[in-house]
N, C-alpha and C. Protein backbone atom coordinates (compact mmCIF):
# COMPACT_ATOMS: atom_id res chain seq x y z
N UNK A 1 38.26 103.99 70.90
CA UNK A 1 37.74 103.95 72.25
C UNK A 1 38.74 104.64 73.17
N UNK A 2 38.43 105.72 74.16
CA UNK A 2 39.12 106.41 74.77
C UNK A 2 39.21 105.53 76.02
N UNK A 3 40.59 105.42 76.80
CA UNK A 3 39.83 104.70 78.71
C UNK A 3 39.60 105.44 79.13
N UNK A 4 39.20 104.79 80.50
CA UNK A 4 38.74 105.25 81.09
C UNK A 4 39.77 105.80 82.25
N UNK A 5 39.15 106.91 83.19
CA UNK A 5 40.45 107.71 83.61
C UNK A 5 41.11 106.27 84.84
N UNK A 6 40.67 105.69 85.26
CA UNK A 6 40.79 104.70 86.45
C UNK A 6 41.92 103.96 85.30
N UNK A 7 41.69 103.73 84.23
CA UNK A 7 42.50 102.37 83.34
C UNK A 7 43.81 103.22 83.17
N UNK A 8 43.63 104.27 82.73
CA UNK A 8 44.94 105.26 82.55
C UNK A 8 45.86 105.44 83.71
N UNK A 9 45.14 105.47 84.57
CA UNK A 9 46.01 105.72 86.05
C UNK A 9 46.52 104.30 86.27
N UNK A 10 45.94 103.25 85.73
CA UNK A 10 46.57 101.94 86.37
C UNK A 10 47.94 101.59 85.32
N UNK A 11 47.66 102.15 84.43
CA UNK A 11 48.44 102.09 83.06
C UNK A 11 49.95 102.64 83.47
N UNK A 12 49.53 104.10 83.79
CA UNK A 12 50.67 104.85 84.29
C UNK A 12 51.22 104.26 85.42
N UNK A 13 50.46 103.58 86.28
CA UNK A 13 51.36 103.28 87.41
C UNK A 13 52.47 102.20 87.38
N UNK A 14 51.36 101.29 86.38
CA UNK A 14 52.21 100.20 85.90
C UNK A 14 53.50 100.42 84.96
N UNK A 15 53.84 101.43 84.26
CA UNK A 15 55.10 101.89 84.10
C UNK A 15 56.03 102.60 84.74
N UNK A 16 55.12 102.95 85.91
CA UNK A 16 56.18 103.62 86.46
C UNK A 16 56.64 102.58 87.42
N UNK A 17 56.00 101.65 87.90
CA UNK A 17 56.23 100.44 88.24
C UNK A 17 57.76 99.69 87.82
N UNK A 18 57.08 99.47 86.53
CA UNK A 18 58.08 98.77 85.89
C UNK A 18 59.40 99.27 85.38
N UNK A 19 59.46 100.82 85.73
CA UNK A 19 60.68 101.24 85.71
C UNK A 19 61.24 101.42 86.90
N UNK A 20 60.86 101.73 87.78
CA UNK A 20 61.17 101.56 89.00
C UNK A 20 61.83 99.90 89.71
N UNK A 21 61.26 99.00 89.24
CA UNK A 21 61.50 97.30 88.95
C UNK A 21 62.69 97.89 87.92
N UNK A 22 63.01 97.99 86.77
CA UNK A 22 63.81 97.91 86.06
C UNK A 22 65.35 98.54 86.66
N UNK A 23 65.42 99.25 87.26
CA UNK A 23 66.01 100.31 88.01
C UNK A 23 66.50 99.42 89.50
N UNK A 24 65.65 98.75 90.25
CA UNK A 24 65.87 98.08 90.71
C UNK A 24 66.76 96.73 90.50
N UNK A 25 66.24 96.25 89.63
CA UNK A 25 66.74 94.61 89.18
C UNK A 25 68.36 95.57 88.58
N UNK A 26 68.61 96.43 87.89
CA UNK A 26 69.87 96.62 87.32
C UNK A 26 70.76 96.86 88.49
N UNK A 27 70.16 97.84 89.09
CA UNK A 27 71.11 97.83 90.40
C UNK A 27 71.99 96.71 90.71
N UNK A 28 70.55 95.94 91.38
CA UNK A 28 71.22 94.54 92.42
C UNK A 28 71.65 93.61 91.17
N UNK A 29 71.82 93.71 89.96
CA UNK A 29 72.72 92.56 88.93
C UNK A 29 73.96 93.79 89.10
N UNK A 30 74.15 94.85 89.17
CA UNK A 30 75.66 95.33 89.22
C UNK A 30 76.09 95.55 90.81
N UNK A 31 75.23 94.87 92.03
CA UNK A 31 75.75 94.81 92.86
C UNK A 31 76.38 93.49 93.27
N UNK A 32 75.67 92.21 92.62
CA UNK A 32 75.90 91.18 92.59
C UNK A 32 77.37 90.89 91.54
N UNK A 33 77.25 91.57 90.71
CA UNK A 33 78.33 91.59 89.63
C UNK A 33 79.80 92.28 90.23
N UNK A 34 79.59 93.11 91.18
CA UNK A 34 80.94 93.52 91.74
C UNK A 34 81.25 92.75 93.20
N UNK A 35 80.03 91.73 93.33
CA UNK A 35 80.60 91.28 94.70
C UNK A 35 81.26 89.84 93.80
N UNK A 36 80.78 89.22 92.68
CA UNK A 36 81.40 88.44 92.23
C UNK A 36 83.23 88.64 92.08
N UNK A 37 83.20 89.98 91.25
CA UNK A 37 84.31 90.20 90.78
C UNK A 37 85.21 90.32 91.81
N UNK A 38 84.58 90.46 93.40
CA UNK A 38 85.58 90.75 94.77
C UNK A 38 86.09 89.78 94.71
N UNK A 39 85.13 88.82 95.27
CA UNK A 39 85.63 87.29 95.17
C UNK A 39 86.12 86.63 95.10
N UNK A 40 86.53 86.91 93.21
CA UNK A 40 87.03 85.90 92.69
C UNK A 40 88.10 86.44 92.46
N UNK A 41 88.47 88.08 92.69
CA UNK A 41 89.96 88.43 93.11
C UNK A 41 90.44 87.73 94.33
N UNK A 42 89.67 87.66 95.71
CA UNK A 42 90.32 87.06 96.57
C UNK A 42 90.47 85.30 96.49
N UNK A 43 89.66 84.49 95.54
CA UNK A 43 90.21 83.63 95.48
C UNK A 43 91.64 83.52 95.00
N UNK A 44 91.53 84.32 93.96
CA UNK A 44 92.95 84.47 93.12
C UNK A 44 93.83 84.61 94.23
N UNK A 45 93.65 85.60 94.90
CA UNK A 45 95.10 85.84 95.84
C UNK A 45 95.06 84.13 97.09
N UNK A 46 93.96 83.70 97.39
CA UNK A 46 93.99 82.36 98.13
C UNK A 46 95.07 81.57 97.55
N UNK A 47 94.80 81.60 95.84
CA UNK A 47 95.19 80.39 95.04
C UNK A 47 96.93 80.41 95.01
N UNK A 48 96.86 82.12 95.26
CA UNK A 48 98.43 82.44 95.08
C UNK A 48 99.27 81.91 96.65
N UNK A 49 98.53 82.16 97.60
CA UNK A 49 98.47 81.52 98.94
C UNK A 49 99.31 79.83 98.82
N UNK A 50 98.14 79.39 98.50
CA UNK A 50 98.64 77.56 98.69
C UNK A 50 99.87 77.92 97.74
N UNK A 51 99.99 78.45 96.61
CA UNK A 51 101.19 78.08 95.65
C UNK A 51 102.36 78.30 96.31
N UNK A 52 102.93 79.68 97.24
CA UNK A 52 103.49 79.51 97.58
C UNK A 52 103.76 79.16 98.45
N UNK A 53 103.20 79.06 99.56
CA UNK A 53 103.17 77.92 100.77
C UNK A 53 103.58 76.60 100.59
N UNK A 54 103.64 75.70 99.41
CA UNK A 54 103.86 74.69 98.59
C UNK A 54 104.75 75.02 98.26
N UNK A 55 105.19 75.81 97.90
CA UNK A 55 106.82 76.35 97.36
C UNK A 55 107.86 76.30 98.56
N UNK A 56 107.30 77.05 99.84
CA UNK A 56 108.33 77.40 101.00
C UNK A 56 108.60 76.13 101.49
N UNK A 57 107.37 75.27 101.68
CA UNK A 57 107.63 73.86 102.28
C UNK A 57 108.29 73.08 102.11
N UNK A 58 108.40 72.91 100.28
CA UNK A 58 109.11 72.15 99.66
C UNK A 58 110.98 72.91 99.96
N UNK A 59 110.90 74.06 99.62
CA UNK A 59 112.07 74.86 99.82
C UNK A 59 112.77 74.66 100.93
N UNK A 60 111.87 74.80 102.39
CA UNK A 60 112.10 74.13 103.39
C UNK A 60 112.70 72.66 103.64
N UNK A 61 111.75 72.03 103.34
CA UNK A 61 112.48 70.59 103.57
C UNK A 61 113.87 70.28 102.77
N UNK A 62 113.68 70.84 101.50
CA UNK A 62 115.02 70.26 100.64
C UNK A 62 116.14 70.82 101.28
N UNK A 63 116.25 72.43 101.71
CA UNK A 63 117.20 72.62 102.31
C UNK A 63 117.93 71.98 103.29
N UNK A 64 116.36 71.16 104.35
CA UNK A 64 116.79 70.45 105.61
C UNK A 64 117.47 68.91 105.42
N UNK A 65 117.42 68.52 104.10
CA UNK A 65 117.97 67.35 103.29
C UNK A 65 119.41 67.66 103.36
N UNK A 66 119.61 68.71 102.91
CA UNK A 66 121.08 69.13 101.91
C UNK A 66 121.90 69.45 103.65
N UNK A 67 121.08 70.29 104.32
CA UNK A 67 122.41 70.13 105.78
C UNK A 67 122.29 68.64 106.05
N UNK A 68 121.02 67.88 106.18
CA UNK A 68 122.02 67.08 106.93
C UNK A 68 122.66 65.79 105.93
N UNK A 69 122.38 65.99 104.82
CA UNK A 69 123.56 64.92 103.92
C UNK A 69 124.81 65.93 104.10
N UNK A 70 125.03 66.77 104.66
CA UNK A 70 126.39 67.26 104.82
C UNK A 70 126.80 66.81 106.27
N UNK A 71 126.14 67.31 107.51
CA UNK A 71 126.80 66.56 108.13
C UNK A 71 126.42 64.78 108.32
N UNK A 72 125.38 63.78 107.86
CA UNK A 72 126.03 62.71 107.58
C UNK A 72 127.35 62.41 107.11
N UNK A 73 127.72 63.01 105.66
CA UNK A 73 128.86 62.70 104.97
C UNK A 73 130.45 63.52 105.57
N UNK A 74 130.00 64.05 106.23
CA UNK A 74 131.39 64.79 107.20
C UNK A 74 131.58 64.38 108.92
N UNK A 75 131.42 63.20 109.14
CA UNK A 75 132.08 63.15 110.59
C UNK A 75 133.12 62.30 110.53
N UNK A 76 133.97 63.03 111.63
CA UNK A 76 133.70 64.08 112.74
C UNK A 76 133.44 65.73 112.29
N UNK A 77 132.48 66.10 112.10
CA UNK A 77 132.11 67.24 112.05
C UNK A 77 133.35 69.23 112.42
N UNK A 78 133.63 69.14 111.37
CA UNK A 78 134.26 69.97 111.91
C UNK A 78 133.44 71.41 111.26
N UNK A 79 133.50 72.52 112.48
CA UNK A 79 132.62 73.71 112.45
C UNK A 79 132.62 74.60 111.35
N UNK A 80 133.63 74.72 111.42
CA UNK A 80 134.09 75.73 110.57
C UNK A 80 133.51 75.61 108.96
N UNK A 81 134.25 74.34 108.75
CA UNK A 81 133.62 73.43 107.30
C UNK A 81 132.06 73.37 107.22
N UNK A 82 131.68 72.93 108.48
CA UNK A 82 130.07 72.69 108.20
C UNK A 82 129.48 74.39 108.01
N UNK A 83 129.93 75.21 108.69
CA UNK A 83 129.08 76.48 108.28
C UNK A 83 129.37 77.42 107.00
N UNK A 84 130.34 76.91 106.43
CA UNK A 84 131.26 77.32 104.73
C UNK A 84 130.32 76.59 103.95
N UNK A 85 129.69 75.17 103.96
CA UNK A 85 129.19 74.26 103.36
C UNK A 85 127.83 74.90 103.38
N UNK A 86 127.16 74.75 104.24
CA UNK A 86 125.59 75.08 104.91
C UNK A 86 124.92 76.36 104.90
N UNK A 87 126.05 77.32 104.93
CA UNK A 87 125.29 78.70 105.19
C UNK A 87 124.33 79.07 104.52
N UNK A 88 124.39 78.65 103.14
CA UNK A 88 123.31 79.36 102.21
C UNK A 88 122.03 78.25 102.57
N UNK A 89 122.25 77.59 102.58
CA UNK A 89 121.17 76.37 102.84
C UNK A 89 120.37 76.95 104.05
N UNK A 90 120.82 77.13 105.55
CA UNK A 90 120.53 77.64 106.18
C UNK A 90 119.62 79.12 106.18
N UNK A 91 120.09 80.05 105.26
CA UNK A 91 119.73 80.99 104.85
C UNK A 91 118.73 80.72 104.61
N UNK A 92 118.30 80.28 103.32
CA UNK A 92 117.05 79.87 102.85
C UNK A 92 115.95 79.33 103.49
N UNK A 93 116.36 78.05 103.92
CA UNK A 93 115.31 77.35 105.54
C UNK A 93 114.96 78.45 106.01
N UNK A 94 115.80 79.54 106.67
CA UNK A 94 114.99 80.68 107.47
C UNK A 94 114.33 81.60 106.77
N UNK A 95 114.45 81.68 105.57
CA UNK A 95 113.78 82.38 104.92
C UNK A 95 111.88 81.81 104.36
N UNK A 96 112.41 80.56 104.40
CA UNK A 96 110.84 79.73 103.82
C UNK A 96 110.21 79.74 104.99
N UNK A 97 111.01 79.47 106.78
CA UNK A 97 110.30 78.95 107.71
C UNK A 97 109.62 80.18 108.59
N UNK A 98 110.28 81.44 107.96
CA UNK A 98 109.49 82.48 108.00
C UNK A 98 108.13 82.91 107.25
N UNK A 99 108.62 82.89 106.33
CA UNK A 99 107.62 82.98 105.08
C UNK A 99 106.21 82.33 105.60
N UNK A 100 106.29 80.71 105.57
CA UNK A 100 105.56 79.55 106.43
C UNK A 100 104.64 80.22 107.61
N UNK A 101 105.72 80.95 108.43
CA UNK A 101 105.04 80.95 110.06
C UNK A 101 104.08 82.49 109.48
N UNK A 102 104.47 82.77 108.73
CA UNK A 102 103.69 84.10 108.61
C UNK A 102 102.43 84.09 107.55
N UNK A 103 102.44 82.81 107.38
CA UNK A 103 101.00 82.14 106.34
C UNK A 103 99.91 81.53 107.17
N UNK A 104 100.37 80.69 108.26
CA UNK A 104 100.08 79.80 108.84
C UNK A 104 99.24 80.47 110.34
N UNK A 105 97.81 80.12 110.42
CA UNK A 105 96.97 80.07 111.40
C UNK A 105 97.38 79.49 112.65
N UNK A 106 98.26 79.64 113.57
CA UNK A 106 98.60 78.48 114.45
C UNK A 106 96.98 77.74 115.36
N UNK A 107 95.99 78.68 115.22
CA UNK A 107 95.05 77.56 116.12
C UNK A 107 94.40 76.81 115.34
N UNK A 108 94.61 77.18 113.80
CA UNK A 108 93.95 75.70 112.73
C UNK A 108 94.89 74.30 113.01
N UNK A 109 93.95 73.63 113.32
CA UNK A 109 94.75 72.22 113.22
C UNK A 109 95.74 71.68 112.87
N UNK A 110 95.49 71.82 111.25
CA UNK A 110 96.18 71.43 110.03
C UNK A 110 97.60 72.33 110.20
N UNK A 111 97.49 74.00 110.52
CA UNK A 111 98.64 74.49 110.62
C UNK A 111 99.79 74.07 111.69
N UNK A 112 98.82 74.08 113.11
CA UNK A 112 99.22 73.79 114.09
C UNK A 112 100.64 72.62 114.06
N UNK A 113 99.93 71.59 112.59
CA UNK A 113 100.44 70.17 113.20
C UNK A 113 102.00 70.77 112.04
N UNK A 114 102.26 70.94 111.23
CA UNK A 114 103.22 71.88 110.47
C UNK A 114 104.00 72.72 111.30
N UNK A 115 103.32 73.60 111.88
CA UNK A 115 104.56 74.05 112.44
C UNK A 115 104.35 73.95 113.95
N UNK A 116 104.81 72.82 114.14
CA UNK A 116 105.15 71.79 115.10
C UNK A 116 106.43 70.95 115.10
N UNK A 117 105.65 70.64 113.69
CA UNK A 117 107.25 70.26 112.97
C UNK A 117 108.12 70.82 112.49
N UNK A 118 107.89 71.96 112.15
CA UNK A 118 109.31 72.86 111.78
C UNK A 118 109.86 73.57 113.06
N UNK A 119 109.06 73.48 114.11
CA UNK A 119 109.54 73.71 115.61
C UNK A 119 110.22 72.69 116.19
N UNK A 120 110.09 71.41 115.59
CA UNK A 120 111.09 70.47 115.70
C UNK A 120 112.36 70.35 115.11
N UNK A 121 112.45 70.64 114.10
CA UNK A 121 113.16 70.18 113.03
C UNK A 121 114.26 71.85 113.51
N UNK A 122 113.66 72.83 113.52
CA UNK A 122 114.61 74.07 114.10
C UNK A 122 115.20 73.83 115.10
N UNK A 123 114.75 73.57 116.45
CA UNK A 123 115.41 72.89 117.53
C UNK A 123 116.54 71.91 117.36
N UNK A 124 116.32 70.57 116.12
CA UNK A 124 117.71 70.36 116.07
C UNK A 124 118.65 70.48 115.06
N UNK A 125 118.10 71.98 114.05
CA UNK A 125 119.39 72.47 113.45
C UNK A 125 120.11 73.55 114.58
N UNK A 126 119.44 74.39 115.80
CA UNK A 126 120.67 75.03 116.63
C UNK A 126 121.25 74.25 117.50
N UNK A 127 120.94 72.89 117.81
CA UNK A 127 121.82 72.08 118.19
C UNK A 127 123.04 70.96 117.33
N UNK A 128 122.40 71.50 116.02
CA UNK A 128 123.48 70.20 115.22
C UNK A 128 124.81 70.52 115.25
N UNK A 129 125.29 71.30 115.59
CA UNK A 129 127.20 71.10 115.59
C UNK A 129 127.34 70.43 116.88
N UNK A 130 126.63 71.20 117.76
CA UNK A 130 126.91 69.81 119.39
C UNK A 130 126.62 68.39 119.29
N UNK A 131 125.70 68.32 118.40
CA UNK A 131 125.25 66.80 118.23
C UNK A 131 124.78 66.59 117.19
N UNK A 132 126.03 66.00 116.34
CA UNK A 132 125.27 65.68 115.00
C UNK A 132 124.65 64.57 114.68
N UNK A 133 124.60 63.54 116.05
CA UNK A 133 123.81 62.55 115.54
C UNK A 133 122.26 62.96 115.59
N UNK A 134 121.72 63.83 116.31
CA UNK A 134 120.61 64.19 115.83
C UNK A 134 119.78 64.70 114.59
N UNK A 135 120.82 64.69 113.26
CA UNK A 135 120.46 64.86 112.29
C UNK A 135 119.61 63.55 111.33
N UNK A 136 120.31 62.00 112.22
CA UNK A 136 118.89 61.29 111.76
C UNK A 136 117.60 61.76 111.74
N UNK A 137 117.12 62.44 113.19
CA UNK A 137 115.50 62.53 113.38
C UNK A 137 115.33 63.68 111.94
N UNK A 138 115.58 64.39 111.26
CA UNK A 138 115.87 65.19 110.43
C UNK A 138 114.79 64.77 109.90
N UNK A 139 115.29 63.43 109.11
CA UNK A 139 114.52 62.83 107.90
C UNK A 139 113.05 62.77 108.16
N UNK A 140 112.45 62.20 109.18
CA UNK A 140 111.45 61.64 109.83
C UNK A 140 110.92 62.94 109.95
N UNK A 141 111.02 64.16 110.84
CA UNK A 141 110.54 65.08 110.52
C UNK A 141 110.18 65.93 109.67
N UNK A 142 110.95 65.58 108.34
CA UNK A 142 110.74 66.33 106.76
C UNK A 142 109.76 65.16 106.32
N UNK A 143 109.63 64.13 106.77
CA UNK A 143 108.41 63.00 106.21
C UNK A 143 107.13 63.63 106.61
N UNK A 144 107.13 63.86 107.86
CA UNK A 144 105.86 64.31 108.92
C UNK A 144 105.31 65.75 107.97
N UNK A 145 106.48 66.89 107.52
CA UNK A 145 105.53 67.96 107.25
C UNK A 145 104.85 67.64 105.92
N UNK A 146 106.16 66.37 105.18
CA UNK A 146 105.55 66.43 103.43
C UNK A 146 104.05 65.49 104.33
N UNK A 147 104.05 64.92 105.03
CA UNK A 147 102.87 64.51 105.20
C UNK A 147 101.48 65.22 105.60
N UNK A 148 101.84 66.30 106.27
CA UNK A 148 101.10 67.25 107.12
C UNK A 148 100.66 68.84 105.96
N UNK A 149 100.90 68.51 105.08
CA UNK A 149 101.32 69.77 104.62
C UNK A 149 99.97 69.87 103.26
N UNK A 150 99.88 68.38 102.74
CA UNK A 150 99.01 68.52 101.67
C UNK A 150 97.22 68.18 102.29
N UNK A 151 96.90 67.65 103.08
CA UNK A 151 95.52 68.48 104.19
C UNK A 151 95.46 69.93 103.93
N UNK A 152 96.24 70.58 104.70
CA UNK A 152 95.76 72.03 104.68
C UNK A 152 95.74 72.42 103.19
N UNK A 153 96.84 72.40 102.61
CA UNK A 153 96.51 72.91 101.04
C UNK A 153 95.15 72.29 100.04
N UNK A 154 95.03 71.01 100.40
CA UNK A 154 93.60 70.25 100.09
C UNK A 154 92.67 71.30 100.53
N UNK A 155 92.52 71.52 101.82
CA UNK A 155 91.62 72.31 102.52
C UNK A 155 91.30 73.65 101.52
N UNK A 156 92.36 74.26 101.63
CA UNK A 156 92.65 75.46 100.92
C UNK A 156 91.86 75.87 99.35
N UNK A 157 92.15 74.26 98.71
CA UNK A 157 91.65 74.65 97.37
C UNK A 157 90.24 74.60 97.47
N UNK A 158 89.91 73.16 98.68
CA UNK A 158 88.04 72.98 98.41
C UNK A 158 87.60 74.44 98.84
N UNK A 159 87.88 75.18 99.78
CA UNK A 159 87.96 76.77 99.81
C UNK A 159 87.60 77.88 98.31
N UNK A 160 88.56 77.15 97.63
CA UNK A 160 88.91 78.12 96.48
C UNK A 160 87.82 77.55 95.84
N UNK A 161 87.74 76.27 94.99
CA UNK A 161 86.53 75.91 94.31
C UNK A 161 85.31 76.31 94.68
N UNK A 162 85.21 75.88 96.01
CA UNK A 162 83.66 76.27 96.60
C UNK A 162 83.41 78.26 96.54
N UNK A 163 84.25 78.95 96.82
CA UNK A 163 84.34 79.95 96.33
C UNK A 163 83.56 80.86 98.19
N UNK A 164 84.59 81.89 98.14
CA UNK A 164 83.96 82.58 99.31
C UNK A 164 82.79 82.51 99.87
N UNK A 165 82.50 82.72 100.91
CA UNK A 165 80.68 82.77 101.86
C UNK A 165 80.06 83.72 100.99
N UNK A 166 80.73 85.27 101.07
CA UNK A 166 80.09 86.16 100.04
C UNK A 166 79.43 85.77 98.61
N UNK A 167 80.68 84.98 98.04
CA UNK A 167 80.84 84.93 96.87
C UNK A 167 79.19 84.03 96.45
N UNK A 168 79.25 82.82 97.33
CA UNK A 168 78.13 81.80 97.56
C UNK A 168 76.85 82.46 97.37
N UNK A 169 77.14 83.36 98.42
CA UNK A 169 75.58 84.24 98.90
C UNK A 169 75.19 85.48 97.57
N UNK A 170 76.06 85.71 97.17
CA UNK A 170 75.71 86.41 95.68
C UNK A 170 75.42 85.64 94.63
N UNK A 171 75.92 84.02 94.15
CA UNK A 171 75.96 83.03 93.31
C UNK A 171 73.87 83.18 93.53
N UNK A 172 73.44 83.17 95.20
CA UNK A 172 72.19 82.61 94.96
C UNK A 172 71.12 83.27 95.13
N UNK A 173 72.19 85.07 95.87
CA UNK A 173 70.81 86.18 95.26
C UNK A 173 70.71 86.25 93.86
N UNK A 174 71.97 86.32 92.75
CA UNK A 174 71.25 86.52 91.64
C UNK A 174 70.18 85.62 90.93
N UNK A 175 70.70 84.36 91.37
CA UNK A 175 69.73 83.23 91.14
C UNK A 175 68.00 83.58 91.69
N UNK A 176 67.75 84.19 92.69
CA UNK A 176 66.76 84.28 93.47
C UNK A 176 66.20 85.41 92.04
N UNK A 177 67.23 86.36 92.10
CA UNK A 177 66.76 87.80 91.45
C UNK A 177 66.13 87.33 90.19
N UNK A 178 67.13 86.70 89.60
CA UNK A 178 66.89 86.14 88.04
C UNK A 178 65.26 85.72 87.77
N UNK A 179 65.01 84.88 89.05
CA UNK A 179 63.49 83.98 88.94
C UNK A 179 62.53 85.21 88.99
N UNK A 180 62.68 86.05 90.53
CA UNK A 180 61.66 86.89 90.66
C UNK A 180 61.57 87.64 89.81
N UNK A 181 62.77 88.47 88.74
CA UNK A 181 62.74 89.55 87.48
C UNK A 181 61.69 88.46 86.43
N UNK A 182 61.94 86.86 86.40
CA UNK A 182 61.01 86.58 85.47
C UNK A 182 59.88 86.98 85.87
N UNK A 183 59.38 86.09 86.63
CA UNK A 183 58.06 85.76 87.95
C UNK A 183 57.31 87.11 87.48
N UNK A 184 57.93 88.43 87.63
CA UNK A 184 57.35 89.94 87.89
C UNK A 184 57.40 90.00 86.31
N UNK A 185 58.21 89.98 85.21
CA UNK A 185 57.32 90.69 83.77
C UNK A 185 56.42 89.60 83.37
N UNK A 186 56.33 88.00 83.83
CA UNK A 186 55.19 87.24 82.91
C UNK A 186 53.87 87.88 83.64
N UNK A 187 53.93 88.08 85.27
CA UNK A 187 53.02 89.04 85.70
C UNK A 187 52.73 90.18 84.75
N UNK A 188 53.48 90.99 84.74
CA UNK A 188 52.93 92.25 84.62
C UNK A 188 52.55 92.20 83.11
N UNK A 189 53.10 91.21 81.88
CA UNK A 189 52.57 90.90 80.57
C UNK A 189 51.26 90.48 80.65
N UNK A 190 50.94 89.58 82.02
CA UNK A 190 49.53 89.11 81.53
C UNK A 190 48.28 90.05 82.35
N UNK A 191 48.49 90.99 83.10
CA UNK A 191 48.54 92.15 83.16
C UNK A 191 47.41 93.15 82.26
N UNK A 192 48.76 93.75 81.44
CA UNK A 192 48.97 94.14 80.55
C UNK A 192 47.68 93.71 79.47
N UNK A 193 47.43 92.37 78.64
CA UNK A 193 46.99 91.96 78.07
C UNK A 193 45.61 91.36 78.52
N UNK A 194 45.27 91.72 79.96
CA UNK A 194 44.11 91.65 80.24
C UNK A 194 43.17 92.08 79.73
């Protein structure tokens, strides 16, 4: 049985259809596939984020331990000694509390309340040779950031797990795509087999 010319033309269209659909759907799975792979590079670099931010903090505070168990254990404080003792310690603090300020969002909350406290805690290391009893408040302020410090990094990871806005919004076009690529060949099979 030959068709008819109307069945042939629907025939043809329907492949060209379906390559055109095929052509389509591959596209948007390798556009979806490289917005994944963005992603989940920039989570990676997020993840590298909290790690060391967690690193400087900790780096931070211990340093701010070690000056002032030095000048606790040295009064009357003499200058000379305390900056032979401290320097490298010091060094470092400025090196993490840089590091820190240059991670840190100051109008996020969570950052805000962090370096607040290391705006405290700096204020009375350039005053500690004039007054070393201010190295009590020391402690109390290295309590406040270890306190202040694991919020934002909490924050940070539900960030990372939940995975970028992009990342989200590609998770649920392909999902969308996936259904409609079915949806369109059980169509066009039963179609077909009409």
């Amino acid at each position: 049985m030959v068709p008819s010319p109307t069945t042939a033309v629907l025939i043809a269209l329907m492949a060209a259809g379906a390559a055109c659909l095929a052509a389509f759907i591959a596209g948007a799975f390798s556009l979806v596939g490289l917005l994944i792979s963005k992603e989940q590079q920039v989570s990676g670099f997020r993840q590298a984020w909290i790690d060391e931010l967690r690193s400087d903090v900790g780096v931070f505070v211990a340093h701010a331990h070690q000056i002032q168990s030095f000048v606790v254990g040295h009064q009357p404080l003499n200058y000379q000694k305390f900056w032979e003792a401290t320097r490298d310690s010091y060094i470092e603090l400025n090196k993490a509390s840089i590091r820190i300020k240059l991670r840190l969002n100051p109008t996020e909350r969570e950052s805000s309340q962090i370096l607040q406290s290391m705006s405290e805690m700096e204020a009375l290391f350039n005053n500690l040779a004039a007054d070393p009893q201010s190295s009590i408040k020391i402690s109390s302020i290295a309590l406040a950031l270890e306190r202040d410090a694991p919020p934002l990094l909490k924050k940070e990871w539900e960030r990372v797990k939940r995975g970028e806005p992009i990342y989200r919004l590609a998770k649920w076009m392909a999902l969308s795509l996936f259904v409609a690529t079915g949806a369109t060949v059980i169509w066009l099979f039963s179609e077909i087999l009409r």
